[in-house]
PDB file of N, CA and C in Angstrom:
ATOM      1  N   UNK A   1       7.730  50.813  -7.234  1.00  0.00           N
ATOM      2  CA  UNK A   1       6.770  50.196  -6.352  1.00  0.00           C
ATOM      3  C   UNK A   1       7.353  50.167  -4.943  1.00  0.00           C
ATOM      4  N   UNK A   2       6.885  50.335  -3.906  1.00  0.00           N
ATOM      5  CA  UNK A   2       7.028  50.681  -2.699  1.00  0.00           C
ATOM      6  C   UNK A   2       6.678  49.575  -2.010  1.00  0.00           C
ATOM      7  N   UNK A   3       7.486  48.797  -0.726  1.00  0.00           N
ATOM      8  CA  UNK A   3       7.264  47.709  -0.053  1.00  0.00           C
ATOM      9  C   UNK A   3       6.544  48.408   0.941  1.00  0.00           C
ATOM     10  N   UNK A   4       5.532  47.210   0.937  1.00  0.00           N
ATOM     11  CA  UNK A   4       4.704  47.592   2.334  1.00  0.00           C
ATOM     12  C   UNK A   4       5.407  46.820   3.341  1.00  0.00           C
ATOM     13  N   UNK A   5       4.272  47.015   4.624  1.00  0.00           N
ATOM     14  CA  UNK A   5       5.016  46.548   5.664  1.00  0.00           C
ATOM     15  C   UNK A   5       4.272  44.911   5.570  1.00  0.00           C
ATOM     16  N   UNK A   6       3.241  44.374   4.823  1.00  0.00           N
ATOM     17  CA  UNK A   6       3.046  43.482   4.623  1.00  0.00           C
ATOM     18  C   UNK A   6       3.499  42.495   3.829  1.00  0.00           C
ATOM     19  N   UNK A   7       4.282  43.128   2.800  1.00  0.00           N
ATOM     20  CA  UNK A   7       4.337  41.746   1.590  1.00  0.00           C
ATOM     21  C   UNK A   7       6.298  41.509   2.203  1.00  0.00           C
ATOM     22  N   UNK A   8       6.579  42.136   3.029  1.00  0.00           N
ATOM     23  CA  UNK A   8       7.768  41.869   3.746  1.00  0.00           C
ATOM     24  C   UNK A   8       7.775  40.024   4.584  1.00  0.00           C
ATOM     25  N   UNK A   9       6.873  39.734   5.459  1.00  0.00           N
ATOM     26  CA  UNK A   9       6.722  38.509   6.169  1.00  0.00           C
ATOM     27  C   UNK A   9       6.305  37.626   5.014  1.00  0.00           C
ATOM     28  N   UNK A  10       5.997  38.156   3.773  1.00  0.00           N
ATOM     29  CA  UNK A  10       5.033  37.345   2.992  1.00  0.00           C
ATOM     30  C   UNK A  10       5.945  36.844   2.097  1.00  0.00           C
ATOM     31  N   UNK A  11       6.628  37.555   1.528  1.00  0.00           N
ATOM     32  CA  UNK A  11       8.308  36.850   1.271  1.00  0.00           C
ATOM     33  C   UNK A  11       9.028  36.367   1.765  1.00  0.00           C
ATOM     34  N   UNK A  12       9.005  36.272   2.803  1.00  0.00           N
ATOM     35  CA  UNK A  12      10.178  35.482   3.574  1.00  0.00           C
ATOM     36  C   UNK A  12       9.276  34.262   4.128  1.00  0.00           C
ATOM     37  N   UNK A  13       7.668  34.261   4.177  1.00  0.00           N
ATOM     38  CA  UNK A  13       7.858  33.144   4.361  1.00  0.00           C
ATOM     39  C   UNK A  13       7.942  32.447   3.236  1.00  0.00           C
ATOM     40  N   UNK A  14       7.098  32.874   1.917  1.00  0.00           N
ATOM     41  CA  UNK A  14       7.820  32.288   0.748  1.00  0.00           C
ATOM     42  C   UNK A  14       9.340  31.736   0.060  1.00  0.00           C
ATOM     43  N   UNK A  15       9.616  32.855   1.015  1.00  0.00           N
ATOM     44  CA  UNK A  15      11.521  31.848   0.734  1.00  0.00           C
ATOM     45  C   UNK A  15      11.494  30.712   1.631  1.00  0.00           C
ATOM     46  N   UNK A  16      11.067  30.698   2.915  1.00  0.00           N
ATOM     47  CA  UNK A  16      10.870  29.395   3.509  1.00  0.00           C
ATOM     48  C   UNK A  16      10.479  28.383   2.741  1.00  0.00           C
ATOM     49  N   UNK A  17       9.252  28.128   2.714  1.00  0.00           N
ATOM     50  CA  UNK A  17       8.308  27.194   1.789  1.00  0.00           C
ATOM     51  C   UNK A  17       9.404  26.705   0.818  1.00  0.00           C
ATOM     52  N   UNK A  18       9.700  27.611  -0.109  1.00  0.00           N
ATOM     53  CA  UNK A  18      10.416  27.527  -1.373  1.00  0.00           C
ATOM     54  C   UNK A  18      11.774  26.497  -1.096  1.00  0.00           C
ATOM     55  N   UNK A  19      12.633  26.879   0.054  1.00  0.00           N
ATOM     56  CA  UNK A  19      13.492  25.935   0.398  1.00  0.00           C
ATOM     57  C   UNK A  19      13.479  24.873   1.048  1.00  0.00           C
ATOM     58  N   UNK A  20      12.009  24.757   1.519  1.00  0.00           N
ATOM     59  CA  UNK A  20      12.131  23.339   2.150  1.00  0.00           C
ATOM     60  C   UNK A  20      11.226  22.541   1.383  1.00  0.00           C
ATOM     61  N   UNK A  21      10.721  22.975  -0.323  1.00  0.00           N
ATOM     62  CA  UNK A  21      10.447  21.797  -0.936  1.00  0.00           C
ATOM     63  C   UNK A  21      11.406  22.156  -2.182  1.00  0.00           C
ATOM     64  N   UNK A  22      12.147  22.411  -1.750  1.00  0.00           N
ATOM     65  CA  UNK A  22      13.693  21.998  -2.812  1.00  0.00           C
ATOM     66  C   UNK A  22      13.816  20.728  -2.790  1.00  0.00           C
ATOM     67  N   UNK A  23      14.336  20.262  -4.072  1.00  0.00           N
ATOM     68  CA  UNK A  23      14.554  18.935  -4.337  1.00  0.00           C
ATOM     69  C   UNK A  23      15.440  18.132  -3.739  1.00  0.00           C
ATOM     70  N   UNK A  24      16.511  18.646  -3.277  1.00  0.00           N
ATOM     71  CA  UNK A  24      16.880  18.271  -2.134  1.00  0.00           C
ATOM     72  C   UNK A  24      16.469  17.810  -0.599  1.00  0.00           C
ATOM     73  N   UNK A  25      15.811  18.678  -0.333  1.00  0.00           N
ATOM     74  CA  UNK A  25      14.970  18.238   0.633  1.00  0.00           C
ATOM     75  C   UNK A  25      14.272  17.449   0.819  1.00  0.00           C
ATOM     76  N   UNK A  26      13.587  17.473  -0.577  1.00  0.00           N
ATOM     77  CA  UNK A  26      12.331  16.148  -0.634  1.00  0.00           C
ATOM     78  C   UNK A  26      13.014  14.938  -0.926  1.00  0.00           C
ATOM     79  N   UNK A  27      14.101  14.850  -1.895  1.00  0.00           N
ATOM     80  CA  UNK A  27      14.940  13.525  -1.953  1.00  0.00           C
ATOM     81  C   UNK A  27      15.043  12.768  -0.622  1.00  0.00           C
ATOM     82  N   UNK A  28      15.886  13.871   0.284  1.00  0.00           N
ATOM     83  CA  UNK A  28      16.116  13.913   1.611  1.00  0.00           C
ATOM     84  C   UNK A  28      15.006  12.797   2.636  1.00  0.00           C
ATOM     85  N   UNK A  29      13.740  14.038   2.704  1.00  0.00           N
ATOM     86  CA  UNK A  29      12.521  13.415   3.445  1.00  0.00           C
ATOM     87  C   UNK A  29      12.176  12.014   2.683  1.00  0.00           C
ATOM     88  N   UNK A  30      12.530  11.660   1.491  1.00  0.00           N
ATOM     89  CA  UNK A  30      11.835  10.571   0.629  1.00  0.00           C
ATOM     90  C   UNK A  30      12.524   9.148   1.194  1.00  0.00           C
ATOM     91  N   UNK A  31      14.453   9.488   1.404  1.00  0.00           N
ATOM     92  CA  UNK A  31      14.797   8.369   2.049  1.00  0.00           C
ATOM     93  C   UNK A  31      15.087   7.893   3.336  1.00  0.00           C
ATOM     94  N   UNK A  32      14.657   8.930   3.894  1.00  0.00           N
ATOM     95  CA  UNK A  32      14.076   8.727   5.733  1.00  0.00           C
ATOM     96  C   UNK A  32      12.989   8.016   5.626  1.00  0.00           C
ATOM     97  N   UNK A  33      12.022   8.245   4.367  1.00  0.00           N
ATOM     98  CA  UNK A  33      10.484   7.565   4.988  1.00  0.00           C
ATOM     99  C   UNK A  33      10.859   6.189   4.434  1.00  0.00           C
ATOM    100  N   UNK A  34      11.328   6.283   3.379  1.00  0.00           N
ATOM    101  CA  UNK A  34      11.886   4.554   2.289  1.00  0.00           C
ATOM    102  C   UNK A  34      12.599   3.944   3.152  1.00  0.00           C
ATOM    103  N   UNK A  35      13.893   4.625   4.122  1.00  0.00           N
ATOM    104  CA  UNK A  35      14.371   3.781   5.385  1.00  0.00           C
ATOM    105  C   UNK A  35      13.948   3.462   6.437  1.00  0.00           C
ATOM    106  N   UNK A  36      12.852   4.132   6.962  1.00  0.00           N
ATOM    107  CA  UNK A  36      12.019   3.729   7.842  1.00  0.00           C
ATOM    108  C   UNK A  36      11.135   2.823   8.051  1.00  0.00           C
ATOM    109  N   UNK A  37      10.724   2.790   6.790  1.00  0.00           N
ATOM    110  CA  UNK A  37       9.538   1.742   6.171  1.00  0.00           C
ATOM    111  C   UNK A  37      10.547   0.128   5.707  1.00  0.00           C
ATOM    112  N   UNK A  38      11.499   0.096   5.664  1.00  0.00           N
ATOM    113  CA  UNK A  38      12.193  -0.774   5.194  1.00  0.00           C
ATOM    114  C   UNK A  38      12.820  -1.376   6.239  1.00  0.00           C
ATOM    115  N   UNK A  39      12.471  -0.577   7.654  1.00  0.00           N
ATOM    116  CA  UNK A  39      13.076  -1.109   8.811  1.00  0.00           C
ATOM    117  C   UNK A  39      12.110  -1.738   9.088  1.00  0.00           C
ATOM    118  N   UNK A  40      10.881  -1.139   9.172  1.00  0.00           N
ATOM    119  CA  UNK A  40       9.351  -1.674  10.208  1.00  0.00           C
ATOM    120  C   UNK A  40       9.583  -2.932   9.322  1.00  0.00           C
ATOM    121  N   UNK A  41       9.621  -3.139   7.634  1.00  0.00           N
ATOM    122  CA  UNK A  41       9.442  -4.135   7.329  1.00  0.00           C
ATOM    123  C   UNK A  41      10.149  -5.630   7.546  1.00  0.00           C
ATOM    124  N   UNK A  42      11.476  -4.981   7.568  1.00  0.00           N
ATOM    125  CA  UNK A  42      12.773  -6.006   8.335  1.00  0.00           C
ATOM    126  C   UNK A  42      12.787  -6.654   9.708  1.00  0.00           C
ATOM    127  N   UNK A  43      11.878  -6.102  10.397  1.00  0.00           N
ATOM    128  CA  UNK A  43      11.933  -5.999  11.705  1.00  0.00           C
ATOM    129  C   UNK A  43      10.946  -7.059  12.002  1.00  0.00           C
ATOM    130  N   UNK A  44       9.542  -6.741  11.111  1.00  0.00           N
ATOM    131  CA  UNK A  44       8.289  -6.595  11.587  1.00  0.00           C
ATOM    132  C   UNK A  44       7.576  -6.088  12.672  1.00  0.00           C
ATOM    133  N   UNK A  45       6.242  -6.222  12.089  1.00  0.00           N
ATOM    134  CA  UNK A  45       5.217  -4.982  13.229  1.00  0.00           C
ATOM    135  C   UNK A  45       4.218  -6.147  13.951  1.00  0.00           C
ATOM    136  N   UNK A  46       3.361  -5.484  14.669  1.00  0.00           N
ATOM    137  CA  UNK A  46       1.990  -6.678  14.752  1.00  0.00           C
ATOM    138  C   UNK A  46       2.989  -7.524  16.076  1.00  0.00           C
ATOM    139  N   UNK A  47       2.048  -8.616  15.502  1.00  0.00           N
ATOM    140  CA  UNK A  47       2.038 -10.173  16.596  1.00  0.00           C
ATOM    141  C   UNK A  47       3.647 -10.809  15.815  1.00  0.00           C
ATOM    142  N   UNK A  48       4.045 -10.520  15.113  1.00  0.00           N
ATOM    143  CA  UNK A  48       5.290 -11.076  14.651  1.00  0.00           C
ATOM    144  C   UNK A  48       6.700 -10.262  14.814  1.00  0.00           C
ATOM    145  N   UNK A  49       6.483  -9.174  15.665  1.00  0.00           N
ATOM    146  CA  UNK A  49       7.190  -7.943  15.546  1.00  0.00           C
ATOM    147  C   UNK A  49       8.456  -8.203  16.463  1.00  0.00           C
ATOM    148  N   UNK A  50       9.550  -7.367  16.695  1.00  0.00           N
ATOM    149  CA  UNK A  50      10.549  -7.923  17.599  1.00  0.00           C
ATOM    150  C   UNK A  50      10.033  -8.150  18.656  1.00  0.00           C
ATOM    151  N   UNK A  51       9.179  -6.910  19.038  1.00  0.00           N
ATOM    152  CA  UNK A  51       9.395  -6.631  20.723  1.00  0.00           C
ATOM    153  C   UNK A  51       8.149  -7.719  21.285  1.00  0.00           C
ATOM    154  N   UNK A  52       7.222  -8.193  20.049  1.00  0.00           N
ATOM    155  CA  UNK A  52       5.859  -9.534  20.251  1.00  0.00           C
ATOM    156  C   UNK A  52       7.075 -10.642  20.546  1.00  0.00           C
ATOM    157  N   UNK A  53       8.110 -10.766  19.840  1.00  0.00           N
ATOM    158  CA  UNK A  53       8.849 -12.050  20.286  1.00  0.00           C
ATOM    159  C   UNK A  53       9.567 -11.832  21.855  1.00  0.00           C
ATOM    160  N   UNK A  54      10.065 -10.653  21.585  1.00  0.00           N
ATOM    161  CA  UNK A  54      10.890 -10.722  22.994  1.00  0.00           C
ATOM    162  C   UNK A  54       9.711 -10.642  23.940  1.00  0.00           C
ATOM    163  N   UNK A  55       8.389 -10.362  23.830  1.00  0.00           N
ATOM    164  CA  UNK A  55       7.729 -10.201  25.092  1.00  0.00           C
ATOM    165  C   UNK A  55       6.957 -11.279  25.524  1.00  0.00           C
ATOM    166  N   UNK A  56       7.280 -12.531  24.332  1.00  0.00           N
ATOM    167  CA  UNK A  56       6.609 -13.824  24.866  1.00  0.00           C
ATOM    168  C   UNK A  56       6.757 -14.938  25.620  1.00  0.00           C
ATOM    169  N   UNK A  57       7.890 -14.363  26.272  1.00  0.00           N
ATOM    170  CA  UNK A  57       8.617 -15.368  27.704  1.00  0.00           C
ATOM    171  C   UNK A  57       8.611 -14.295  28.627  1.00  0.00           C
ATOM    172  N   UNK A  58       8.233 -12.797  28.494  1.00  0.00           N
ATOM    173  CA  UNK A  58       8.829 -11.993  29.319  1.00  0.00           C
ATOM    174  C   UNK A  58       7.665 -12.510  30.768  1.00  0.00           C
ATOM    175  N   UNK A  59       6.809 -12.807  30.787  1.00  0.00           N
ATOM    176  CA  UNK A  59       5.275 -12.397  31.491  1.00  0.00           C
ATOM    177  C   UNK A  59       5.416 -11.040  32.102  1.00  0.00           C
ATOM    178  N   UNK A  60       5.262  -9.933  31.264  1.00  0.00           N
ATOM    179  CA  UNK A  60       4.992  -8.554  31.482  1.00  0.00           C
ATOM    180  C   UNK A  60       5.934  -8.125  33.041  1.00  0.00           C
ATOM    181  N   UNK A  61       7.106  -8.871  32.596  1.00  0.00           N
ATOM    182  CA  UNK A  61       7.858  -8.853  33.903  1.00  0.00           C
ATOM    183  C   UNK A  61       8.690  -7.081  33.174  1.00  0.00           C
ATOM    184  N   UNK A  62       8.917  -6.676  31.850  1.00  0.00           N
ATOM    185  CA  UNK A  62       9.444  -5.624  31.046  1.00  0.00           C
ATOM    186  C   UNK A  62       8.494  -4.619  31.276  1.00  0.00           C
ATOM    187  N   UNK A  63       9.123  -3.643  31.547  1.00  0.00           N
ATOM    188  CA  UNK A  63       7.947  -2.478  31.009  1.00  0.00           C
ATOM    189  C   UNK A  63       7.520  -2.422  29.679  1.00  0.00           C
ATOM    190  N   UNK A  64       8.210  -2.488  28.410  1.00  0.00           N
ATOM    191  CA  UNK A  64       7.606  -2.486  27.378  1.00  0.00           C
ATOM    192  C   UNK A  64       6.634  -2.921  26.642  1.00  0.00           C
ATOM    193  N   UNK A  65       6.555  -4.272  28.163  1.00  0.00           N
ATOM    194  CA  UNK A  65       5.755  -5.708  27.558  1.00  0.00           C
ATOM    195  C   UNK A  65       4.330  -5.578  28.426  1.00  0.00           C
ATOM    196  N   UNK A  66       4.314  -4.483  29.115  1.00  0.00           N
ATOM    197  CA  UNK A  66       2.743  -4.386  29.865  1.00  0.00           C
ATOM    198  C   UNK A  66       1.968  -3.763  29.184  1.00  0.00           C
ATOM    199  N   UNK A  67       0.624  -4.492  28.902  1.00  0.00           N
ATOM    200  CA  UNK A  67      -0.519  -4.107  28.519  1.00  0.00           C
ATOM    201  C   UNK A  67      -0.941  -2.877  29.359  1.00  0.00           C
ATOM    202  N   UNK A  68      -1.475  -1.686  28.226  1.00  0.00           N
ATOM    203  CA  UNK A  68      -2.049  -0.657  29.100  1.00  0.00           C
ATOM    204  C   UNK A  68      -3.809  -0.680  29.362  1.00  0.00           C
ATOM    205  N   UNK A  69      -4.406  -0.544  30.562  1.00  0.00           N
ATOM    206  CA  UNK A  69      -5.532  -0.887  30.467  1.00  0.00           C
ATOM    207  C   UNK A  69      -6.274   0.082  29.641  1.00  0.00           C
ATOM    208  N   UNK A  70      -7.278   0.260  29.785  1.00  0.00           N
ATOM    209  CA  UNK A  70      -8.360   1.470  29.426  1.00  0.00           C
ATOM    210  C   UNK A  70      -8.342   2.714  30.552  1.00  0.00           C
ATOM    211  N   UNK A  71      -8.602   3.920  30.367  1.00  0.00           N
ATOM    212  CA  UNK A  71      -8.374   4.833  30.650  1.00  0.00           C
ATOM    213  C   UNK A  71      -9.092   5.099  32.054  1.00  0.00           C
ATOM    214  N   UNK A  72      -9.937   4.273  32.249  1.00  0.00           N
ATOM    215  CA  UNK A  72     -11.179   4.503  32.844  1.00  0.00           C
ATOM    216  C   UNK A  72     -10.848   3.822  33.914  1.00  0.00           C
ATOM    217  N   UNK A  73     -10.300   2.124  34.178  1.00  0.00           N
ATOM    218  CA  UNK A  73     -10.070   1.866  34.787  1.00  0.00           C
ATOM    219  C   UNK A  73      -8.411   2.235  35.763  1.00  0.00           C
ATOM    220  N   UNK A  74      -7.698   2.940  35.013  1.00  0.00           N
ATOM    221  CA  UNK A  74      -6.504   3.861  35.661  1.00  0.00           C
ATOM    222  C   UNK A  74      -5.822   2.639  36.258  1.00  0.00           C
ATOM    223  N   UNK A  75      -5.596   1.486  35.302  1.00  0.00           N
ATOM    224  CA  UNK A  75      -4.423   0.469  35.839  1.00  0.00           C
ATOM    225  C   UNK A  75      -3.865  -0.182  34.831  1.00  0.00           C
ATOM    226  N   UNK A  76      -2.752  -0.541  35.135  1.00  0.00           N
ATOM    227  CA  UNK A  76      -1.801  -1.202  34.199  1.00  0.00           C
ATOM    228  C   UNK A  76      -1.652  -2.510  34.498  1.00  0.00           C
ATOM    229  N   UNK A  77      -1.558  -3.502  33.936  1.00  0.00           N
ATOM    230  CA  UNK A  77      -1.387  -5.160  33.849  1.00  0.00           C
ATOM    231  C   UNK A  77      -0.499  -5.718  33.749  1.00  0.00           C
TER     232      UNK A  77
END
């Protein structure tokens, strides 16, 4: 059987694919998302979140802590 010039890219990207859902990998990606998620949860998100505490004495004196307006009106608060 004779390789075309097509099933050439078509294997290799199949070896791609193939190695990046190796089990390794996915273990991998599984405890980045389990550590990530275990941070937001440690941390908290929302109105209870770090940066809601640190920004409740700040009076938007932080950049992090300024409300962005709506798009329309093209100002920041």
């Amino acid at each position: 059987m004779q390789r075309t010039y097509e099933t050439v890219p078509v294997q290799a990207l199949v070896r791609k694919v193939r190695a990046f859902v190796a089990p390794e990998q996915l273990l991998l990606g599984a405890v980045l998302v389990l550590g990530w998620a275990a941070l937001i949860a440690w941390t908290g998100n929302g109105a209870v979140g770090w940066q809601a505490r640190l920004c409740a004495g700040a009076d938007a004196s932080v950049a992090a802590c300024r409300v962005v307006a709506p798009a329309a009106d093209r100002k920041v608060s």
